[in-house]
Protein backbone atom coordinates (compact mmCIF):
# COMPACT_ATOMS: atom_id res chain seq x y z
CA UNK A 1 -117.57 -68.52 -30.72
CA UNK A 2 -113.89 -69.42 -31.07
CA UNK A 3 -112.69 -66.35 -28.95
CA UNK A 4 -115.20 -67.03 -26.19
CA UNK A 5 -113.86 -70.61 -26.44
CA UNK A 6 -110.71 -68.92 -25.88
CA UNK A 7 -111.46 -66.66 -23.09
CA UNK A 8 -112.78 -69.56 -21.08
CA UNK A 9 -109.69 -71.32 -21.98
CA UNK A 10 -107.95 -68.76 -20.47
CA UNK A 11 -110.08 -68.61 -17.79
CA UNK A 12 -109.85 -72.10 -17.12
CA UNK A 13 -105.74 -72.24 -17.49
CA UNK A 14 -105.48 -68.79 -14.98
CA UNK A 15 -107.86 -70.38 -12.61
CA UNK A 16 -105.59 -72.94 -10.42
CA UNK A 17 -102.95 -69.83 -9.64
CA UNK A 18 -105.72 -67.80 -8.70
CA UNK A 19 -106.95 -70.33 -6.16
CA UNK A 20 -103.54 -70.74 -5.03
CA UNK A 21 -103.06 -66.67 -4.34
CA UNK A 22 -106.01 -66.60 -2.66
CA UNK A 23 -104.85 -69.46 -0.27
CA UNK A 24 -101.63 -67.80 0.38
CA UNK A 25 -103.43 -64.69 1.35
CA UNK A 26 -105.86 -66.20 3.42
CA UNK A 27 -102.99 -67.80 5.04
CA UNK A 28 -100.81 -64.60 5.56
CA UNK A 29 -102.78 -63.02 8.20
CA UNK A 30 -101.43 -65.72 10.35
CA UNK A 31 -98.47 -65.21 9.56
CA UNK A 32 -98.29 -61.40 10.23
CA UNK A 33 -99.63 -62.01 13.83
CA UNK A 34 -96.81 -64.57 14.56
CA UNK A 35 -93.95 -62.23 13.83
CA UNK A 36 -93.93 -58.98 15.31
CA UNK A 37 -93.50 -55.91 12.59
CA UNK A 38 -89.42 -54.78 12.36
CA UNK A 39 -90.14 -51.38 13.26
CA UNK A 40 -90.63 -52.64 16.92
CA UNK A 41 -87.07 -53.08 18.41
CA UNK A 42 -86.70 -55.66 21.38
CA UNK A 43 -85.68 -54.55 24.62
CA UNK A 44 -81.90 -53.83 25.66
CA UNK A 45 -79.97 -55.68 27.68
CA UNK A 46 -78.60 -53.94 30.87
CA UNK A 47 -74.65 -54.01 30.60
CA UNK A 48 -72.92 -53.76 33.77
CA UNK A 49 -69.29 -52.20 33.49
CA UNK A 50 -66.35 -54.18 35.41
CA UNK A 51 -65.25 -52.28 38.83
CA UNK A 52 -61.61 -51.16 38.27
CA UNK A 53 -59.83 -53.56 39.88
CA UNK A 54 -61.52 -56.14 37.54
CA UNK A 55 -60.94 -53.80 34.13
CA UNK A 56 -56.95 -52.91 34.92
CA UNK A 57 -56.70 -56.45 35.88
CA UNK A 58 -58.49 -57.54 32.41
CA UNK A 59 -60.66 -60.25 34.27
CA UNK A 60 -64.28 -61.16 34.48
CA UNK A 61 -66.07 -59.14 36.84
CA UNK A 62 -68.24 -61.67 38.52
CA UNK A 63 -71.44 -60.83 40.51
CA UNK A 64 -70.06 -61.32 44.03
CA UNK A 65 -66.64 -59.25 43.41
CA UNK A 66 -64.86 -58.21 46.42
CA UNK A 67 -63.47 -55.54 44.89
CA UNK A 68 -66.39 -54.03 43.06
CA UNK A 69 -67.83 -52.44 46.16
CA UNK A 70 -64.45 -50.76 47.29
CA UNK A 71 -63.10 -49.65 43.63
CA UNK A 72 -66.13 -48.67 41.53
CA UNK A 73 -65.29 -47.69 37.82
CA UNK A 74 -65.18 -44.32 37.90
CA UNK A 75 -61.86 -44.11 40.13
CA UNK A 76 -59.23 -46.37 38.66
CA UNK A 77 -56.33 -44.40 39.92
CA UNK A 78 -57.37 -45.31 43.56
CA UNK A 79 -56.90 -49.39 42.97
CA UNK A 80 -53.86 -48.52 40.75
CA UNK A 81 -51.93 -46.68 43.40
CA UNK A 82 -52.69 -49.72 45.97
CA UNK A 83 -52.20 -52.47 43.20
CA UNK A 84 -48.68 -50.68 42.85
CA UNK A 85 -47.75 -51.01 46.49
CA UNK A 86 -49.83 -54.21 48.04
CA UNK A 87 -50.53 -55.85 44.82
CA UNK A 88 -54.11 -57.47 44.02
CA UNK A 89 -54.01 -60.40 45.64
CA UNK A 90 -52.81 -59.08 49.04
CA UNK A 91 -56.17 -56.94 48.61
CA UNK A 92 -58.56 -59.46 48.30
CA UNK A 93 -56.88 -61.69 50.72
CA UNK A 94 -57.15 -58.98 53.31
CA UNK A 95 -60.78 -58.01 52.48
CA UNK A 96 -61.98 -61.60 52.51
CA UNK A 97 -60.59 -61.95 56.11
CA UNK A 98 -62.15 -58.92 57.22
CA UNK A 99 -65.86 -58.46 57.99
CA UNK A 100 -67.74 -56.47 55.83
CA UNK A 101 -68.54 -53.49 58.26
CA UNK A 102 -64.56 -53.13 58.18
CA UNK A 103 -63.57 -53.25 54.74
CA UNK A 104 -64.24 -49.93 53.35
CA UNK A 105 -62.12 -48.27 56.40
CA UNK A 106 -58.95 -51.21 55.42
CA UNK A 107 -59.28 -50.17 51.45
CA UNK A 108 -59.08 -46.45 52.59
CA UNK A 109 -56.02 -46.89 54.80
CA UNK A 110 -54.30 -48.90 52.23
CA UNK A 111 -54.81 -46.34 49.45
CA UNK A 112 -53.54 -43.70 52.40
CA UNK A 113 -50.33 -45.71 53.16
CA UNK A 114 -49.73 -46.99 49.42
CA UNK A 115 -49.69 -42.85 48.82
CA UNK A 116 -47.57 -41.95 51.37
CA UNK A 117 -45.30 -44.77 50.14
CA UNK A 118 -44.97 -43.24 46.73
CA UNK A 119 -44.50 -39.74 48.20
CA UNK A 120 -41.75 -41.27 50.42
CA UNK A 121 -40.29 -44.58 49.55
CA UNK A 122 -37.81 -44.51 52.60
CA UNK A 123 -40.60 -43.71 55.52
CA UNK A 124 -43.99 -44.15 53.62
CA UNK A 125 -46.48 -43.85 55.91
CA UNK A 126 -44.06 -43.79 59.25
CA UNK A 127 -42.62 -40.31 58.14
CA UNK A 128 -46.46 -39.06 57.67
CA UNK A 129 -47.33 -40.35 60.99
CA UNK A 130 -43.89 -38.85 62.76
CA UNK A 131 -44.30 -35.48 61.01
CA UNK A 132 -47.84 -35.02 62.54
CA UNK A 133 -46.55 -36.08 66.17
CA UNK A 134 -44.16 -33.97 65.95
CA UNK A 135 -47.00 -31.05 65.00
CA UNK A 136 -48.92 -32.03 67.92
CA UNK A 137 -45.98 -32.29 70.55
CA UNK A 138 -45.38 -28.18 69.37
CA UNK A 139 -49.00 -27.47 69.55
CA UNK A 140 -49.49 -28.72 72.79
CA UNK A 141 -46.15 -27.24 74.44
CA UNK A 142 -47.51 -23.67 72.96
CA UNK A 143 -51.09 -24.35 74.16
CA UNK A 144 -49.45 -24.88 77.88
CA UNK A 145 -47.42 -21.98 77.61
CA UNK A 146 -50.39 -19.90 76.68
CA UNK A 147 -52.68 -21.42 79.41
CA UNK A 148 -49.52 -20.72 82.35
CA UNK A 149 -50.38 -16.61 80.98
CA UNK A 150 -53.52 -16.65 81.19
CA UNK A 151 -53.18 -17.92 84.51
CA UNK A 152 -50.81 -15.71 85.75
CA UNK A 153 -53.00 -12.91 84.11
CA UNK A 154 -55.68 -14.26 86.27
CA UNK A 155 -53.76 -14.06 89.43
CA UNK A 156 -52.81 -10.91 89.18
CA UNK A 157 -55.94 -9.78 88.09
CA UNK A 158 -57.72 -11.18 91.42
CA UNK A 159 -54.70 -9.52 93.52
CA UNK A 160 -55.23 -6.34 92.14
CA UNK A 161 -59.08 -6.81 92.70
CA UNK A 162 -58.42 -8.07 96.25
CA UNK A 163 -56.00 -5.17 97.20
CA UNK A 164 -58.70 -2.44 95.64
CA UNK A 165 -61.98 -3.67 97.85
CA UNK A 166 -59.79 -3.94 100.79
CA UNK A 167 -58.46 -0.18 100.27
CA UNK A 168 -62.62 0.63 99.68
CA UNK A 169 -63.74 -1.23 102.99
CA UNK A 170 -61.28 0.94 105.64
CA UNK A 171 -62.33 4.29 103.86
CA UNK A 172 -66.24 3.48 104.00
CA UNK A 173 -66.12 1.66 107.64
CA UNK A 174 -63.17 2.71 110.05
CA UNK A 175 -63.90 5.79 112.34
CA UNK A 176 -62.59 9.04 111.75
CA UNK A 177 -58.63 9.86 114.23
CA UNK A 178 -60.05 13.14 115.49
CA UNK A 179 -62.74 13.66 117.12
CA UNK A 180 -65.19 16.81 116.62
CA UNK A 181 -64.53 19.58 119.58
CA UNK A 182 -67.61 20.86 121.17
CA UNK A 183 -67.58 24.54 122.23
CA UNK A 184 -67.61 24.49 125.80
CA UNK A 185 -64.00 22.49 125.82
CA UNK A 186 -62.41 25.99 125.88
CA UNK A 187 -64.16 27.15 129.07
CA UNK A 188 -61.68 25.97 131.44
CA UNK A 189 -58.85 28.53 129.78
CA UNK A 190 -60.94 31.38 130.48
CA UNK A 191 -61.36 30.28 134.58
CA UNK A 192 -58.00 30.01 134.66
CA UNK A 193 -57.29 33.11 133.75
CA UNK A 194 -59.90 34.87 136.42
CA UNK A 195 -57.62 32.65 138.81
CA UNK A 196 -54.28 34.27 137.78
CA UNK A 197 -55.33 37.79 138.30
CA UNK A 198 -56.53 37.42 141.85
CA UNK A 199 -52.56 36.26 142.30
CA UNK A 200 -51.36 38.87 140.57
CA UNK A 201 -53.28 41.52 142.74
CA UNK A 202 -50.96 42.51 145.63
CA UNK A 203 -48.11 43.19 142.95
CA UNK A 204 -50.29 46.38 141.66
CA UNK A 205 -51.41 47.42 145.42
C-alpha cells in the first residue's frame, strides 16, 4: 500500500507540469502559423546601379538623374573623357536647358569634341573639322575634272557618230555620176562613116 501511496504521490507531484506541457503545445500551433518556417527566404530587393556620371562623381544617383539616360554604367570612359574637357556641371547645365528630344545628339557632340580635344589640344575639334574640308574641297575638284572627260568623251563620241551616218546617207541615197549607155548611142559613128566614103569616091575614079 505504501508504494501505491507513492506512485500516486508521484502522480500527483508530476501532474501540474504535465498540464502545463500540454498547454504550451496546444498553444504552439499558433505560434507556428504566425511565423513563417526559415527555410522560406523573403524576396530581394531590386538594386539599381548609379549611371557613371553619378559613380565617378561618388554621388547619389537619384531617380530623375539627368545624366543617367546619356551615361549608363556600362561606359564610364565616355562621361570621363567629357568630365575631363567640359567638366560636370557644364553638362548638366547644358542638358537641363535643352529639350529632351535634343540631348542625346548635345552629349554625343560633346564626347566628339572633348576627343578631338585630347587628340589635339591646339585645334580640338577645329583641326578635325578643317582636315575634312579640306578632303572634300580635293574630292570635289577631282570629281569635276573627271565629269569635264567624260564630257569631252561624250562629244567626241556624238561627232564621230554624226560624221559616220552622214558618210552612210550620200552612199545609200545620192544618184550614181555616170549614167548607163544604151546600145544604139553608137549608131551615129557608123552613118558617118557611110557619109565619108561617098566623099572620098571621085579620088579612086
Amino acid at each position: 500500500m505504501e508504494y501505491s501511496g507513492d506512485i500516486t504521490s508521484f502522480s500527483n507531484s508530476q501532474s501540474p507540469k504535465s498540464c502545463n506541457n500540454t498547454s504550451s503545445f496546444q498553444h504552439s500551433p499558433t505560434s507556428v502559423l504566425n511565423h513563417p518556417p526559415p527555410s522560406s527566404s523573403p524576396p530581394h530587393p531590386v538594386v539599381l546601379s548609379p549611371c557613371a556620371a553619378c559613380k565617378i562623381l561618388r554621388r547619389r544617383c537619384v531617380e530623375k538623374c539627368v545624366l543617367a539616360p546619356y551615361f549608363p554604367p556600362t561606359e564610364p570612359l565616355k562621361f570621363t573623357i567629357a568630365h575631363r574637357v567640359f567638366g560636370a556641371s557644364n553638362i548638366i547645365k547644358l542638358l537641363q536647358e535643352l529639350p529632351d528630344s535634343q540631348r542625346a545628339d548635345a552629349v554625343s557632340s560633346m564626347v566628339y569634341e572633348a576627343n578631338a580635344r585630347l587628340r589635339d589640344p591646339v585645334y580640338g575639334c577645329a583641326g578635325a573639322i578643317c582636315h575634312l574640308q579640306n578632303q572634300v574641297n580635293e574630292l570635289q575638284a577631282e570629281l569635276a575634272k573627271a565629269q569635264a572627260e567624260v564630257l569631252n568623251m561624250q562629244c567626241q563620241q556624238s561627232a564621230l557618230l554624226s560624221i559616220i551616218c552622214m558618210e552612210m546617207d550620200q552612199q545609200v541615197v545620192s544618184p550614181p555620176t555616170l549614167q548607163q549607155q544604151t546600145p544604139y548611142e553608137n549608131l551615129n559613128f557608123y552613118s558617118d562613116d557611110v557619109n565619108l566614103s561617098g566623099v572620098f569616091e571621085p579620088l579612086w575614079t
